[in-house]
C-alpha atoms as a PDB file:
ATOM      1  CA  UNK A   1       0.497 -23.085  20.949  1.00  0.00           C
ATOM      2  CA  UNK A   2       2.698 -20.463  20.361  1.00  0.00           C
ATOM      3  CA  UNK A   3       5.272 -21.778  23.481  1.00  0.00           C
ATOM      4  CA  UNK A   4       4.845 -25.410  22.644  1.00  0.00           C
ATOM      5  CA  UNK A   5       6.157 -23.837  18.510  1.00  0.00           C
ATOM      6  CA  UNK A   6       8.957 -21.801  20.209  1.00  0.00           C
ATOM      7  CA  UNK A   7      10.031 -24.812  22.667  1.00  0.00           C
ATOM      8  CA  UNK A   8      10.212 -26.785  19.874  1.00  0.00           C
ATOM      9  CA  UNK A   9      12.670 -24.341  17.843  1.00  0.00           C
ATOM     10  CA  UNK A  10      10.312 -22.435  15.467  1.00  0.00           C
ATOM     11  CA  UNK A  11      11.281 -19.664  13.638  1.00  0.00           C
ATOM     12  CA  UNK A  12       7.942 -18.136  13.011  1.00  0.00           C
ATOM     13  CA  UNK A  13       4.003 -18.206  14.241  1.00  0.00           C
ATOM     14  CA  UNK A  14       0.839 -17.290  12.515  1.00  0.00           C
ATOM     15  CA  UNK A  15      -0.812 -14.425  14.986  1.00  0.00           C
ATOM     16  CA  UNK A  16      -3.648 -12.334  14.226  1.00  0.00           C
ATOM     17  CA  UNK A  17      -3.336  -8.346  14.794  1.00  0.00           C
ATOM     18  CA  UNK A  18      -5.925  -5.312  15.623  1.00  0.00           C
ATOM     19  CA  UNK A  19      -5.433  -3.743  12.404  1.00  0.00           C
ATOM     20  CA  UNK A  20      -6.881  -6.853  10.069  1.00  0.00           C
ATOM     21  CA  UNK A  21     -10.370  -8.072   8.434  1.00  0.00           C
ATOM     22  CA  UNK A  22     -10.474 -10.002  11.463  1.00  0.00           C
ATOM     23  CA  UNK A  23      -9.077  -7.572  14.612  1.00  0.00           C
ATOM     24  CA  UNK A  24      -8.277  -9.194  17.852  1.00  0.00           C
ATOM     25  CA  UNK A  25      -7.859  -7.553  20.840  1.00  0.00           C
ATOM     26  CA  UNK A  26      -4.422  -4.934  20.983  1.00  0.00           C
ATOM     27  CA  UNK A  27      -3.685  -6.117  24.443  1.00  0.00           C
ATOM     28  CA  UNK A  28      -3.976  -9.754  23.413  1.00  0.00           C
ATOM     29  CA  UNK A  29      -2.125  -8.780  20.365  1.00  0.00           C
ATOM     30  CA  UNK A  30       0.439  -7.569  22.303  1.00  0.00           C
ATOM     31  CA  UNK A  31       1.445 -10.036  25.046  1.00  0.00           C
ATOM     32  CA  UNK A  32       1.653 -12.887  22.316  1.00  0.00           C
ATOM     33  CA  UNK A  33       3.940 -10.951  19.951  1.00  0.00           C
ATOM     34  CA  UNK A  34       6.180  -9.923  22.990  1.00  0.00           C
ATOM     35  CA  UNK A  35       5.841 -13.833  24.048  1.00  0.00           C
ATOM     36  CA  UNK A  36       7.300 -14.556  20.200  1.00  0.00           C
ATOM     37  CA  UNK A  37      10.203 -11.874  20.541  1.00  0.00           C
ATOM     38  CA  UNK A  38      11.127 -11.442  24.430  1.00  0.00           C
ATOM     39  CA  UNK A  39      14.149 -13.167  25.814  1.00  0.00           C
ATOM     40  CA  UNK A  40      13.932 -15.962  27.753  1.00  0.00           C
ATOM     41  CA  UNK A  41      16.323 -18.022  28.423  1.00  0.00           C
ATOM     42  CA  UNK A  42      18.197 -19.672  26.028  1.00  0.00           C
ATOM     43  CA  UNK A  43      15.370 -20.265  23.741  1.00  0.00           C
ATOM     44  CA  UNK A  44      15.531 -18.428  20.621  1.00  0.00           C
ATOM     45  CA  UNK A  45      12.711 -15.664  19.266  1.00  0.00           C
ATOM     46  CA  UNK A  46      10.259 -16.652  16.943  1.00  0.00           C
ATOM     47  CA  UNK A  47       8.782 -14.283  14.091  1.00  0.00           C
ATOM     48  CA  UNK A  48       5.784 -12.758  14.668  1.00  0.00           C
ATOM     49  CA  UNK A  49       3.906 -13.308  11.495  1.00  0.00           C
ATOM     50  CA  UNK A  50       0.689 -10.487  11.261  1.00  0.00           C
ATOM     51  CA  UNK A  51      -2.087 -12.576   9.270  1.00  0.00           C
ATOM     52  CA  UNK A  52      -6.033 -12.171   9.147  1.00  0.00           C
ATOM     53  CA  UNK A  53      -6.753  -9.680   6.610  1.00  0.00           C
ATOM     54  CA  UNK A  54      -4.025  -7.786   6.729  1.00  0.00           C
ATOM     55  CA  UNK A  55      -3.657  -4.941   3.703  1.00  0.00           C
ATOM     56  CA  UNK A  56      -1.587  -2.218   2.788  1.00  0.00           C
ATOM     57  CA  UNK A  57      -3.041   0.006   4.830  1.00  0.00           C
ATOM     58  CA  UNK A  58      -2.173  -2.030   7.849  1.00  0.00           C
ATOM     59  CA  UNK A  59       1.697  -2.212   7.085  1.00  0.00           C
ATOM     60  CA  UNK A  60       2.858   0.947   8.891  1.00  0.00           C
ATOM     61  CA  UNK A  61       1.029   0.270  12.058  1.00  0.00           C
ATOM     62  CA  UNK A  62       2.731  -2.748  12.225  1.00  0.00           C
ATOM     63  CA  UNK A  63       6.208  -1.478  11.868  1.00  0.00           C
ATOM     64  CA  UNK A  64       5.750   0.941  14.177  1.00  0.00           C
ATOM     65  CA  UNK A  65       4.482  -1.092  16.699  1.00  0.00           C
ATOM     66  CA  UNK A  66       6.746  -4.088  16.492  1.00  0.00           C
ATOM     67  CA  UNK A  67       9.221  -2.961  13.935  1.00  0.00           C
ATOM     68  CA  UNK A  68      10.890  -4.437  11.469  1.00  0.00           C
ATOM     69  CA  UNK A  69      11.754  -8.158  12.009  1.00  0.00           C
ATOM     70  CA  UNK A  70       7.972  -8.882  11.259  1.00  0.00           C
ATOM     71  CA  UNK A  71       6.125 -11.174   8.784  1.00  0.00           C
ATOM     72  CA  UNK A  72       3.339  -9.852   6.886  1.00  0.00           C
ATOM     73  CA  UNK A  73       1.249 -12.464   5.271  1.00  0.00           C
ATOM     74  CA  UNK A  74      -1.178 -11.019   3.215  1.00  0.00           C
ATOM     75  CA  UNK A  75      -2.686 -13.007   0.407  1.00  0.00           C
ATOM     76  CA  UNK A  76      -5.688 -11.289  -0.023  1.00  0.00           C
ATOM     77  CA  UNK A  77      -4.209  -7.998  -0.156  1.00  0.00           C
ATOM     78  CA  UNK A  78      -1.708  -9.290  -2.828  1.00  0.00           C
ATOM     79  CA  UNK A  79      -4.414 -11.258  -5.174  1.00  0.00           C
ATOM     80  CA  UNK A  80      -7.113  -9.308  -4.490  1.00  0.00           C
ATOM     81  CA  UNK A  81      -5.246  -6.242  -6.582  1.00  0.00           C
ATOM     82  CA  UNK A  82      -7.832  -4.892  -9.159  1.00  0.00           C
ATOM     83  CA  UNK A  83      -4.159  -4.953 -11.995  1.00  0.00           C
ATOM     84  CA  UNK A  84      -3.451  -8.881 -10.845  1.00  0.00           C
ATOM     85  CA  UNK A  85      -1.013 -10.550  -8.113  1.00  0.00           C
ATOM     86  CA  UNK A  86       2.114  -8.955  -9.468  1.00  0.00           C
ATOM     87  CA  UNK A  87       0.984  -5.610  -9.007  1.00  0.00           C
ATOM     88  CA  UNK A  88      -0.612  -6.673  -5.515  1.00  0.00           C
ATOM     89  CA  UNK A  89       3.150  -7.340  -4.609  1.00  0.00           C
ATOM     90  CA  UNK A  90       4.648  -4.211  -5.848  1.00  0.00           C
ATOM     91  CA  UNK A  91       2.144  -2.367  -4.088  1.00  0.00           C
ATOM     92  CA  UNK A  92       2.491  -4.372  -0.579  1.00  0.00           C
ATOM     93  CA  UNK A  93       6.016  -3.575  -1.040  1.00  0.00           C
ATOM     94  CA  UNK A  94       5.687   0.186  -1.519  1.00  0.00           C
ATOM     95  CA  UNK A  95       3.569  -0.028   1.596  1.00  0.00           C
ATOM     96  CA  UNK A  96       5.879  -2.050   3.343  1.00  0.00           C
ATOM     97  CA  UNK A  97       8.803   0.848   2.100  1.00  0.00           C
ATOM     98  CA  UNK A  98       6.678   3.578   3.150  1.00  0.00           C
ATOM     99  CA  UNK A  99       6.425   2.334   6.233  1.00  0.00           C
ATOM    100  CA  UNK A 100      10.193   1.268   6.522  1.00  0.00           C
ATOM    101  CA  UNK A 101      11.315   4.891   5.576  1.00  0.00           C
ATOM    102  CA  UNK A 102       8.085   6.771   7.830  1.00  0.00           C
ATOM    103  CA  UNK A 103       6.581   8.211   4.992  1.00  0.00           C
ATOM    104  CA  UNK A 104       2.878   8.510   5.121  1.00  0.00           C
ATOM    105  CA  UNK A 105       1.287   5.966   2.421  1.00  0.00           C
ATOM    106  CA  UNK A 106      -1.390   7.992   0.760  1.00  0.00           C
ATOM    107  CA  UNK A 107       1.883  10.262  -0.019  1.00  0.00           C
ATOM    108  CA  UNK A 108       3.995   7.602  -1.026  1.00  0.00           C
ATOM    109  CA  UNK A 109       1.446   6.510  -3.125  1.00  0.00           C
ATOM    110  CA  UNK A 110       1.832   9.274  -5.045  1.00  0.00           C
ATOM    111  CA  UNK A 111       4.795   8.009  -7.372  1.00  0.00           C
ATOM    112  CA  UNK A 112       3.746   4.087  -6.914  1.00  0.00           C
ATOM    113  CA  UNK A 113       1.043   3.802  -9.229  1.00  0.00           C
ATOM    114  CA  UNK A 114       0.534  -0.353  -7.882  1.00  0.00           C
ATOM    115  CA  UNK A 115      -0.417   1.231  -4.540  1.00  0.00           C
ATOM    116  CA  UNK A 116      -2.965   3.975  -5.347  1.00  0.00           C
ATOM    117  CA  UNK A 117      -4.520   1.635  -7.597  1.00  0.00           C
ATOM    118  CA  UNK A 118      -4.891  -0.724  -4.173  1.00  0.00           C
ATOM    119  CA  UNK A 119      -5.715   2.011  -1.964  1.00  0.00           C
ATOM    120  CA  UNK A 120      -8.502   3.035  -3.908  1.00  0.00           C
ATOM    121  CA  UNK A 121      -9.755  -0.461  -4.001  1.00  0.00           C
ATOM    122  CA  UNK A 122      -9.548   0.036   0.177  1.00  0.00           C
ATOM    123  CA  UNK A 123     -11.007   3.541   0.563  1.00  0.00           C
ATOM    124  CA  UNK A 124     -13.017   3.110   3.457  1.00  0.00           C
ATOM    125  CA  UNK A 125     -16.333   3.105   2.271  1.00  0.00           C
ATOM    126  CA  UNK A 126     -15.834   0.309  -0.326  1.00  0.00           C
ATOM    127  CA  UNK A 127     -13.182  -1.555   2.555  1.00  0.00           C
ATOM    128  CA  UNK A 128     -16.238  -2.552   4.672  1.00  0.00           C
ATOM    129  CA  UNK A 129     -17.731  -4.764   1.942  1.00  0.00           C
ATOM    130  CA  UNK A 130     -13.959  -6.253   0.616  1.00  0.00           C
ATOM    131  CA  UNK A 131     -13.917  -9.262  -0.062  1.00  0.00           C
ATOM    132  CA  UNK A 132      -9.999 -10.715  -0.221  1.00  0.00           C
ATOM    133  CA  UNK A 133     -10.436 -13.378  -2.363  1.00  0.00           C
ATOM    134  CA  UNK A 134     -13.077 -12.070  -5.192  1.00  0.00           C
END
């Protein structure tokens, strides 16, 4: 799918990633994001957009495996916030600044009270039984 979307001009593909609710494979991760973002030819890159549970916690591992010029969607993370949907999108963007900047996010949480409040929520123990859209 993700060659017919890119021969047909797309800008952008849903893909899944290893560091989500629903992991797939890193080396299957891998090949399709470099499919989305590798030259070839004259046909133009596509955005790799990282969906499937993703959550502030998976932000940085994104970034610094495929940088920057990534999409995160991440619904659940975002209205799943214990303070509401606004403060789910302040705190995915303090994780996504953290990340930008290489500062470790349980530090940066530190003076972004949005994004303790959400890692708390994802503290490992209570993670395995979260449930993005209660």
């Amino acid at each position: 799918m993700g060659k017919i979307a890119r021969l047909a001009g797309g800008d952008m593909q849903i893909g899944g990633h290893p560091w989500g609710k629903f992991p797939i494979p890193y080396p299957l991760f891998m090949r399709t994001f470099r499919f989305f973002t590798q030259p070839w030819w004259n046909i133009r890159p596509m955005f790799y957009l990282f969906s499937g549970g993703t959550t502030q916690l998976s932000v940085a591992k994104a970034v610094s495996e495929c940088g920057i010029d990534v999409i995160v969607a991440a619904g659940g993370a975002v209205h799943g916030h214990p303070d509401g949907s606004r403060a789910g999108a302040r705190s995915m963007r303090q994780a996504m600044d953290a990340a930008v900047k290489g500062i470790d996010l349980t530090e940066y949480a530190k003076t972004a009270p949005e994004l303790i409040s959400m890692l708390q929520m994802l503290d490992p123990e209570i993670q395995k039984n979260f449930a993005l859209m209660n």
